[in-house]
PDB file of N, CA and C in Angstrom:
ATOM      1  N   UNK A   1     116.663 123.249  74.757  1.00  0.00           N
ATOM      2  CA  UNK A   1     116.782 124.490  75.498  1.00  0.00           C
ATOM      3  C   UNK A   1     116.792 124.193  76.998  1.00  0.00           C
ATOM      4  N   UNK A   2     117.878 124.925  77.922  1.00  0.00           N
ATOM      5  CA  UNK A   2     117.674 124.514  79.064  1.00  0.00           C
ATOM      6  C   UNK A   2     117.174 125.669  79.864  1.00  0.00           C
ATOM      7  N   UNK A   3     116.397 124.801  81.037  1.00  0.00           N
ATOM      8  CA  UNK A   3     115.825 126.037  81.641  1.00  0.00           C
ATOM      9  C   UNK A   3     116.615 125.926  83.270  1.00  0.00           C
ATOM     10  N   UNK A   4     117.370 127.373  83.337  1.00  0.00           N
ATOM     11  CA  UNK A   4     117.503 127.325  84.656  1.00  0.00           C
ATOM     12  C   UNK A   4     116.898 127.188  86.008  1.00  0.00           C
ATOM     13  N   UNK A   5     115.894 127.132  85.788  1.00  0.00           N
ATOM     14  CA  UNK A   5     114.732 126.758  86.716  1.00  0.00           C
ATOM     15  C   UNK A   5     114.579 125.035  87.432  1.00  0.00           C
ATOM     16  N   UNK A   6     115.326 124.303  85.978  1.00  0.00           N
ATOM     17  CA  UNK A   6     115.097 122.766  85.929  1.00  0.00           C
ATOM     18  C   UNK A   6     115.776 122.245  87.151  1.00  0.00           C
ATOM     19  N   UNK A   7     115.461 121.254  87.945  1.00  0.00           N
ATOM     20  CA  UNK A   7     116.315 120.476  89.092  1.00  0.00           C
ATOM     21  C   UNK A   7     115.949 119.415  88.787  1.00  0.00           C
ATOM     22  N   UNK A   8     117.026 118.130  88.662  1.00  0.00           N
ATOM     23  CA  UNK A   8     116.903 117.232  88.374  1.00  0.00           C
ATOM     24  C   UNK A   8     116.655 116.391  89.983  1.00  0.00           C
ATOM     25  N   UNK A   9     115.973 115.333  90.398  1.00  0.00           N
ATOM     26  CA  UNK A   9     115.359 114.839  91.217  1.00  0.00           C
ATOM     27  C   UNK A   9     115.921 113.223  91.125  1.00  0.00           C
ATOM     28  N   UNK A  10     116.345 112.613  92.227  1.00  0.00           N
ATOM     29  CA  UNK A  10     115.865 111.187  92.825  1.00  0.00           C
ATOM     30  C   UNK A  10     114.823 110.591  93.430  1.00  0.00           C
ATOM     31  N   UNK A  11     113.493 110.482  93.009  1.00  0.00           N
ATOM     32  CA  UNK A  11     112.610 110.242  93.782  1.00  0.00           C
ATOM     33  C   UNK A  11     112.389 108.288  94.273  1.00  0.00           C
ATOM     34  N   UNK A  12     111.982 108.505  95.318  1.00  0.00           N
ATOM     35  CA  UNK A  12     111.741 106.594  95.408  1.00  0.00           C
ATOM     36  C   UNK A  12     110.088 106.954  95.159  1.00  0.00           C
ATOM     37  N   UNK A  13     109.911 105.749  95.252  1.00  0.00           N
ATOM     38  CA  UNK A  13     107.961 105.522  95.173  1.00  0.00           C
ATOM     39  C   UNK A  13     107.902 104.064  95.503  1.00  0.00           C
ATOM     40  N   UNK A  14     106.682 103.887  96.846  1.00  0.00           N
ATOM     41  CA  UNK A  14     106.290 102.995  97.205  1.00  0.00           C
ATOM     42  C   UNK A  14     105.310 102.906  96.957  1.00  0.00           C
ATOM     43  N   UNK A  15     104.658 102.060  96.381  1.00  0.00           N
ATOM     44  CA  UNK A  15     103.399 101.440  96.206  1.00  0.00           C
ATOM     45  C   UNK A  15     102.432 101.205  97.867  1.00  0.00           C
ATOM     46  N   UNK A  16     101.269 101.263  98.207  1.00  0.00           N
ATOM     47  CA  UNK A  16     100.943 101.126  99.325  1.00  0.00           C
ATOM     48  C   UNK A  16     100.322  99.420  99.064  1.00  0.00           C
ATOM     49  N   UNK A  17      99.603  99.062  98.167  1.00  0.00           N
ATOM     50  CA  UNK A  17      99.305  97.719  98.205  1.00  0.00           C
ATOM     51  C   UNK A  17     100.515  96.965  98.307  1.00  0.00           C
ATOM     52  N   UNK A  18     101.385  97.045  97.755  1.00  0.00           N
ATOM     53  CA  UNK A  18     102.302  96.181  97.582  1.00  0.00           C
ATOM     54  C   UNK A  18     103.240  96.560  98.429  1.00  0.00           C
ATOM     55  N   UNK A  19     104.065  97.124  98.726  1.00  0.00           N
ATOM     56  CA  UNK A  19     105.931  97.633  99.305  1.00  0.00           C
ATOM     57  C   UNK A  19     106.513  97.899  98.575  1.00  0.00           C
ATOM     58  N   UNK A  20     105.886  97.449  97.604  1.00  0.00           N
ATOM     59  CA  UNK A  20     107.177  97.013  96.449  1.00  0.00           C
ATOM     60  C   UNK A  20     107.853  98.881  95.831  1.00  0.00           C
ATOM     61  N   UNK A  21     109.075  99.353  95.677  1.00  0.00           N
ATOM     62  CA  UNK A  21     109.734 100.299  95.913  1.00  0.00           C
ATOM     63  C   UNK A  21     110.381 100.368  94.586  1.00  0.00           C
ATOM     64  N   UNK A  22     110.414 101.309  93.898  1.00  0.00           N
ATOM     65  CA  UNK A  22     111.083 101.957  92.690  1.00  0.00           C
ATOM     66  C   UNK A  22     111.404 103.446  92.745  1.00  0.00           C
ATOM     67  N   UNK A  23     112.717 103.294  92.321  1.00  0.00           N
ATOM     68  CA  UNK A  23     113.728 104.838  92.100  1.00  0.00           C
ATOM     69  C   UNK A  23     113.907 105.225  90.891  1.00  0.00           C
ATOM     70  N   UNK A  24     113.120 106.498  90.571  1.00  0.00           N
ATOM     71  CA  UNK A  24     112.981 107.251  89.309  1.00  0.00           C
ATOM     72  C   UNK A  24     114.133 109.030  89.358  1.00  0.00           C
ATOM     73  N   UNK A  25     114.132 108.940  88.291  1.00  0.00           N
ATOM     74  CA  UNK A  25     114.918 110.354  87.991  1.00  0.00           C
ATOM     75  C   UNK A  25     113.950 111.381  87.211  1.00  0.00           C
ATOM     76  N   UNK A  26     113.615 112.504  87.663  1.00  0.00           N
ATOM     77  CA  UNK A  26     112.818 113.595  87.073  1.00  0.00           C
ATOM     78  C   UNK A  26     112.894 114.675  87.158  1.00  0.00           C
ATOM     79  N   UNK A  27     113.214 115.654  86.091  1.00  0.00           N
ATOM     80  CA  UNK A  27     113.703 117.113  85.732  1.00  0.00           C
ATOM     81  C   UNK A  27     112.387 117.901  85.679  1.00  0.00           C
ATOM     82  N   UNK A  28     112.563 118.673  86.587  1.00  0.00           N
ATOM     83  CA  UNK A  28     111.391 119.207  86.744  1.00  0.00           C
ATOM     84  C   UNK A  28     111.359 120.674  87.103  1.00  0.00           C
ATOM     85  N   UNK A  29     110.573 121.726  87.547  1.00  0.00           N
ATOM     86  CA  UNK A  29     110.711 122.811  88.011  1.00  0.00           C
ATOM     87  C   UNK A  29     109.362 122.694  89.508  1.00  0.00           C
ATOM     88  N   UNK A  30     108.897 122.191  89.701  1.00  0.00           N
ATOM     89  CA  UNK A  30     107.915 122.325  90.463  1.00  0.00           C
ATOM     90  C   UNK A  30     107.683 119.867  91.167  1.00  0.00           C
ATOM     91  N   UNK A  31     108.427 119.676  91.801  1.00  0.00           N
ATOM     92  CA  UNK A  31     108.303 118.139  91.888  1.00  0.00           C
ATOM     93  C   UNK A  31     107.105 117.668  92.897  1.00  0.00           C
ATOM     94  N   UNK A  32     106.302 118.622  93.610  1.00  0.00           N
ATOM     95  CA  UNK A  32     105.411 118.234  93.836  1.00  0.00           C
ATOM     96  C   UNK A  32     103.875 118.236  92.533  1.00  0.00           C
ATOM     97  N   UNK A  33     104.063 119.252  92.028  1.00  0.00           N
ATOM     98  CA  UNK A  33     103.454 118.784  90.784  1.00  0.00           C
ATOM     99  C   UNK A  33     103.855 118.211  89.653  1.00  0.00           C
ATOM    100  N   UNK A  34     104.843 117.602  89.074  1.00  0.00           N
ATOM    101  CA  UNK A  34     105.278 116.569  88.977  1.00  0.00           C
ATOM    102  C   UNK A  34     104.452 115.760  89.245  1.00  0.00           C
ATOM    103  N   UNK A  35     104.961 114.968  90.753  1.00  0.00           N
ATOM    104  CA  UNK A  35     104.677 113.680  91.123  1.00  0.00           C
ATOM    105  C   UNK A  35     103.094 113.674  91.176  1.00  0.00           C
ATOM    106  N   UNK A  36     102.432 114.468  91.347  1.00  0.00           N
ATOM    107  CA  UNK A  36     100.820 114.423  90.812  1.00  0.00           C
ATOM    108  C   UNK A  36     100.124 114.227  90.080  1.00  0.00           C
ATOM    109  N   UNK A  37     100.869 114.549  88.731  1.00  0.00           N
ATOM    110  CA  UNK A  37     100.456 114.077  87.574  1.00  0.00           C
ATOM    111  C   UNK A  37     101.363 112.706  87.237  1.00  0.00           C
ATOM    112  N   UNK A  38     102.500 112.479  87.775  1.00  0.00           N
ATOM    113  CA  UNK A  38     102.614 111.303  87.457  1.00  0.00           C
ATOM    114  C   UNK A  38     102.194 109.971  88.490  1.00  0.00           C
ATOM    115  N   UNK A  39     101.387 110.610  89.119  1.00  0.00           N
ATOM    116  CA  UNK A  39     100.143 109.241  90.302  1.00  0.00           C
ATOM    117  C   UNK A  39      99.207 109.161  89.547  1.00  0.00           C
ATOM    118  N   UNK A  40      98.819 110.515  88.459  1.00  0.00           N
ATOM    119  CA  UNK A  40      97.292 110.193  87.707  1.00  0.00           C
ATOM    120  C   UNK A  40      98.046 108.869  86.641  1.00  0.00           C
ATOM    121  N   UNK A  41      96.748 108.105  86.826  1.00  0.00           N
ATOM    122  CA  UNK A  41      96.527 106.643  86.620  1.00  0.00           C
ATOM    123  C   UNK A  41      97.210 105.649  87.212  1.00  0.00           C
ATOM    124  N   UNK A  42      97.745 105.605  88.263  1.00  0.00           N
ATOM    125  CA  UNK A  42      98.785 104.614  89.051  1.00  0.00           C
ATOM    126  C   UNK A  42      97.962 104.381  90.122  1.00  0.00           C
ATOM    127  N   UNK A  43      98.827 103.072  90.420  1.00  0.00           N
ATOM    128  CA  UNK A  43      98.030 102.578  91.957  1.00  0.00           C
ATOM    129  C   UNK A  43      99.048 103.968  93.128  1.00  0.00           C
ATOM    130  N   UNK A  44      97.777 103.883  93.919  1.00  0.00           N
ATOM    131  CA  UNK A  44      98.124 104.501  94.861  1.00  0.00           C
ATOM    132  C   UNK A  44      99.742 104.554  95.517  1.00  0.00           C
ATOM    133  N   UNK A  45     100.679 105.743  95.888  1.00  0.00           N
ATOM    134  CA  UNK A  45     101.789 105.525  96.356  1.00  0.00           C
ATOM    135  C   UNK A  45     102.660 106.411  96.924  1.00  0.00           C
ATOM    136  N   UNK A  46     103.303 106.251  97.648  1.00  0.00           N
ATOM    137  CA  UNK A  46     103.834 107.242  98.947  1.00  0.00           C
ATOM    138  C   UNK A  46     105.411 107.932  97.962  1.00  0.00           C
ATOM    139  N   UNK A  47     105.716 108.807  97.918  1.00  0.00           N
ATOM    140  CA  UNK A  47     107.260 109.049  97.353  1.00  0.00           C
ATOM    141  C   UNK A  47     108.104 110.081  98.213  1.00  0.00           C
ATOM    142  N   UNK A  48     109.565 109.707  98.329  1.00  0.00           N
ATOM    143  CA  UNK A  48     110.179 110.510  99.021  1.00  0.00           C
ATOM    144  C   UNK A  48     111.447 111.113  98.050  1.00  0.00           C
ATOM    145  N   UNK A  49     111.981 112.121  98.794  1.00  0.00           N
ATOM    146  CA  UNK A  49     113.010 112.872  97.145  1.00  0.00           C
ATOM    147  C   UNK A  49     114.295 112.341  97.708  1.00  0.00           C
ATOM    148  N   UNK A  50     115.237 111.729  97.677  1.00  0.00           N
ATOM    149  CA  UNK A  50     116.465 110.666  97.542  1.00  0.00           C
ATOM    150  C   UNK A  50     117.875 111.956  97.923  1.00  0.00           C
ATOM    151  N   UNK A  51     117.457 112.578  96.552  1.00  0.00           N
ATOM    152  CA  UNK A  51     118.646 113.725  96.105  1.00  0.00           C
ATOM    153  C   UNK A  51     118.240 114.687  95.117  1.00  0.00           C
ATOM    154  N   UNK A  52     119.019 115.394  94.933  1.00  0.00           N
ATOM    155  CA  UNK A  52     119.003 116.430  94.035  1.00  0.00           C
ATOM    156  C   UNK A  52     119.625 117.371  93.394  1.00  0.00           C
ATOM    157  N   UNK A  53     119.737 117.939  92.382  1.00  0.00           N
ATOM    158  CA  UNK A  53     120.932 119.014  91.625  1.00  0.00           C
ATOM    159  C   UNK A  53     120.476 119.586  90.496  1.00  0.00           C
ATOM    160  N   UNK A  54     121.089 121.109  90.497  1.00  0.00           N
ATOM    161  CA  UNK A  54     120.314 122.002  89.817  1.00  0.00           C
ATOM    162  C   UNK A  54     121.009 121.738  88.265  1.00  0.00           C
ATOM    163  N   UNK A  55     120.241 121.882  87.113  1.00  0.00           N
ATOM    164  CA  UNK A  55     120.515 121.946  85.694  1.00  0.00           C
ATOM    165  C   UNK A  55     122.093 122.218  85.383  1.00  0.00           C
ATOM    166  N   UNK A  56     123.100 121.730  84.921  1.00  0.00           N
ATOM    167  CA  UNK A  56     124.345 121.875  84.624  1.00  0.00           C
ATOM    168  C   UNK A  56     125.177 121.180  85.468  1.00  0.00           C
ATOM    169  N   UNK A  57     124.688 120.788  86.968  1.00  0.00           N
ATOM    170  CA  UNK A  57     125.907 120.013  87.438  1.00  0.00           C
ATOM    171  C   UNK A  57     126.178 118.538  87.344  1.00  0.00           C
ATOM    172  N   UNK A  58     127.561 118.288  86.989  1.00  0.00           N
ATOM    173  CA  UNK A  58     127.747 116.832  86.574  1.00  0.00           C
ATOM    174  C   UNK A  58     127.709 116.031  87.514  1.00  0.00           C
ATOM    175  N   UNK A  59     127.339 115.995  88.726  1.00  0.00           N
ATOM    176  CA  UNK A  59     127.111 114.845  90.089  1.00  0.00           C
ATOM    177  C   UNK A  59     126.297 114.223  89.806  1.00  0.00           C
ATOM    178  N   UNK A  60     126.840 112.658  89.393  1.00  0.00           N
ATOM    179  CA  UNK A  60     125.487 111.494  89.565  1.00  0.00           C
ATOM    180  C   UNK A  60     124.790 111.744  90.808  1.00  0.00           C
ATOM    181  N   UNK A  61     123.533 111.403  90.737  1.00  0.00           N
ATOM    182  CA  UNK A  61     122.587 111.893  92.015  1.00  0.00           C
ATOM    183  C   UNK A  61     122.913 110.586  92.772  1.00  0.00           C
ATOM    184  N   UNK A  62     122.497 110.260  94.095  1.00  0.00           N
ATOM    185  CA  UNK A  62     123.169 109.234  94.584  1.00  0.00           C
ATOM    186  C   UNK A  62     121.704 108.823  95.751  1.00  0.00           C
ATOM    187  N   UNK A  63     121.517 107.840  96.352  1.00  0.00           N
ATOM    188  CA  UNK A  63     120.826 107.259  97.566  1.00  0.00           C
ATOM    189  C   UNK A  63     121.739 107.735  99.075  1.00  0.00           C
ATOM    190  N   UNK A  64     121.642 108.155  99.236  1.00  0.00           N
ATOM    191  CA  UNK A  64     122.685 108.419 100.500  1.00  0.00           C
ATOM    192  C   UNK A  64     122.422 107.691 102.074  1.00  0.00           C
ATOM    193  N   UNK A  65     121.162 107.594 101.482  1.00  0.00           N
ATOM    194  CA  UNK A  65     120.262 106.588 102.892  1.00  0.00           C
ATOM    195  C   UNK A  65     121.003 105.246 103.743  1.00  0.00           C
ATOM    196  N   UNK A  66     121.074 105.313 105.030  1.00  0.00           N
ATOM    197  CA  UNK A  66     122.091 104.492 105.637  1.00  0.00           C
ATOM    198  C   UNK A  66     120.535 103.079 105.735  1.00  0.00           C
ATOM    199  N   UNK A  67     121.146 102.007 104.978  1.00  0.00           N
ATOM    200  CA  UNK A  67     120.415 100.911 104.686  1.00  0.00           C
ATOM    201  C   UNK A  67     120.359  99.953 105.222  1.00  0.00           C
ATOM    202  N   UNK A  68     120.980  99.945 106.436  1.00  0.00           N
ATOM    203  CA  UNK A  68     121.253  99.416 107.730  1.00  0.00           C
ATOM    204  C   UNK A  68     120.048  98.975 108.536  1.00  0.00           C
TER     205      UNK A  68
END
């Protein structure tokens, strides 16, 4: 069942001990709670939202960040 509410998300997540940097995808309706429950049990870590698009559209989500 889909919910129009859903936005699918690019989030990065940095670890603060480490640097070390991973890019996740998450359908969500609310992504700050989300990402709250998905820090419960993780090491500590900073996340920023990449991209984004609402339920039904076919655009791969993309990094758009100039990496320069």
């Amino acid at each position: 069942m889909r919910d129009e509410n859903n936005i699918t998300y690019l989030v990065e997540i940095m670890y603060y001990d480490t640097h070390n940097t991973e890019v996740i995808t998450l359908t969500t309706e609310d992504l700050n709670w989300s990402m709250n429950q998905y820090q419960r049990n993780r090491r500590p870590f900073e996340w920023e939202k990449l991209d984004w698009k609402r339920e039904g559209d076919p655009r791969e989500l993309a990094d758009e960040r100039d990496m320069e």
